[in-house]
Protein backbone atom coordinates (compact mmCIF):
# COMPACT_ATOMS: atom_id res chain seq x y z
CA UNK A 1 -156.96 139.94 20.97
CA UNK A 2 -156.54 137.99 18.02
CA UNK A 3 -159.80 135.54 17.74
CA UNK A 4 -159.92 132.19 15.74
CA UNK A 5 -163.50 130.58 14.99
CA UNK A 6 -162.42 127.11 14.38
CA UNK A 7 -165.59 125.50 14.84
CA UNK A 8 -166.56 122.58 12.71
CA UNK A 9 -162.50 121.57 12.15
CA UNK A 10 -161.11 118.24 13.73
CA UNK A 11 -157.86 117.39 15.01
CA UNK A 12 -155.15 117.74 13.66
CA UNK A 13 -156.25 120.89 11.99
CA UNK A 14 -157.48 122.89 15.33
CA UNK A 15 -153.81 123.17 16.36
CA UNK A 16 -152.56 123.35 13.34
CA UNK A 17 -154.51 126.56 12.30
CA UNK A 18 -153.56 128.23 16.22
CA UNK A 19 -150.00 127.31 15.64
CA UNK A 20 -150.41 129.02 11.99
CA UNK A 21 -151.83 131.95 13.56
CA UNK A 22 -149.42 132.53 16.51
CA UNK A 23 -146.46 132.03 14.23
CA UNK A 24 -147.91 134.81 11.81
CA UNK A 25 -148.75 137.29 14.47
CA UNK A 26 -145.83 137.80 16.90
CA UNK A 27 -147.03 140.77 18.14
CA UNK A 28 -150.56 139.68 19.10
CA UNK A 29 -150.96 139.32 22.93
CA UNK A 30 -153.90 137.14 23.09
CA UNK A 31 -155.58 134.35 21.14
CA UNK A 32 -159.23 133.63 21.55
CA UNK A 33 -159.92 130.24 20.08
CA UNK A 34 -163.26 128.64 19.51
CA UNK A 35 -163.59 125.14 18.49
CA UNK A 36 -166.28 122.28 18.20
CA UNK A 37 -163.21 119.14 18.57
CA UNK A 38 -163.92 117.74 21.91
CA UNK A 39 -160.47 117.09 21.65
CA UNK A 40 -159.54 120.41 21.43
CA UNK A 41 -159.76 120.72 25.33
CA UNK A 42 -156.34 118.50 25.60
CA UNK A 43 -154.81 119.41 22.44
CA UNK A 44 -154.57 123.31 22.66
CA UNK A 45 -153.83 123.48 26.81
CA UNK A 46 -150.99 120.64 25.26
CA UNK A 47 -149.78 122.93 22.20
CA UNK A 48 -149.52 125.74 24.70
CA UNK A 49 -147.36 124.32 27.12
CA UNK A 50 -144.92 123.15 24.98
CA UNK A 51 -144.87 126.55 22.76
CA UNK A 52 -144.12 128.64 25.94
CA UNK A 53 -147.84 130.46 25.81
CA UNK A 54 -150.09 130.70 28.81
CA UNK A 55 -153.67 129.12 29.23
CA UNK A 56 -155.49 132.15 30.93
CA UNK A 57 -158.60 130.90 30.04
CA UNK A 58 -160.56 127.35 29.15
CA UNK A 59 -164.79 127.27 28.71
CA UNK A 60 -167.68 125.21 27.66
CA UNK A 61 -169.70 127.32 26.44
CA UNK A 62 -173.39 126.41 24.66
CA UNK A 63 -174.01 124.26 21.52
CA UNK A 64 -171.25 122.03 21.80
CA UNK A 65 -167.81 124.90 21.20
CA UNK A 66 -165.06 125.39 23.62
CA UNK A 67 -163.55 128.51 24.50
CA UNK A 68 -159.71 129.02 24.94
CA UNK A 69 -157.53 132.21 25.81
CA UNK A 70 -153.95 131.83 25.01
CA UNK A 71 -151.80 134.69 26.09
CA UNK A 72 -147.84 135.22 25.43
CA UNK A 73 -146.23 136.17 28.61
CA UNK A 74 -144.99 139.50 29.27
CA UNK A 75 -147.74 140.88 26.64
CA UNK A 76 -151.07 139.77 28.37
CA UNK A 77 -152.17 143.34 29.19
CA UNK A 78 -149.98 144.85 26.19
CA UNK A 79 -153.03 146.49 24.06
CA UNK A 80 -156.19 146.07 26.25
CA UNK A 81 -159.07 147.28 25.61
CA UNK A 82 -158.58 147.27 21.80
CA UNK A 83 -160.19 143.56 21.06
């Protein structure tokens, strides 16, 4: 799992920095994003629909940041248990 602490950026530069990352590492499965951008909860469910990735996960989690799991399909469970 391939984690990105975005907290403190705002939009545009959430996705931008996820799209970065996925682009970079084809061969990561998952992508654990954390973010303070309230509108972060549309925009990366959004970017991930339209770039074929899965949502398998979306939190709240304390002090304001937003947890989201993107996974590529067919490589969800490729490498568990090495995060």
């Amino acid at each position: 799992m391939l984690r990105l602490d975005l907290a403190g950026l705002f939009c545009p530069e959430v996705v931008l920095r996820v799209a970065r990352a996925v682009r970079e590492n084809p061969q990561a499965a998952v992508f654990e994003i954390l973010s303070t951008d309230p509108l972060s909860r549309i925009d990366i469910p959004v970017y991930a629909a339209r770039n074929g990735l899965t949502l398998a996960d979306q939190a709240a989690l304390e002090d304001g940041v937003f947890r989201f799991r993107l996974a590529r399909p067919g490589l969800e469970h490729a490498g568990e248990g090495r995060d």
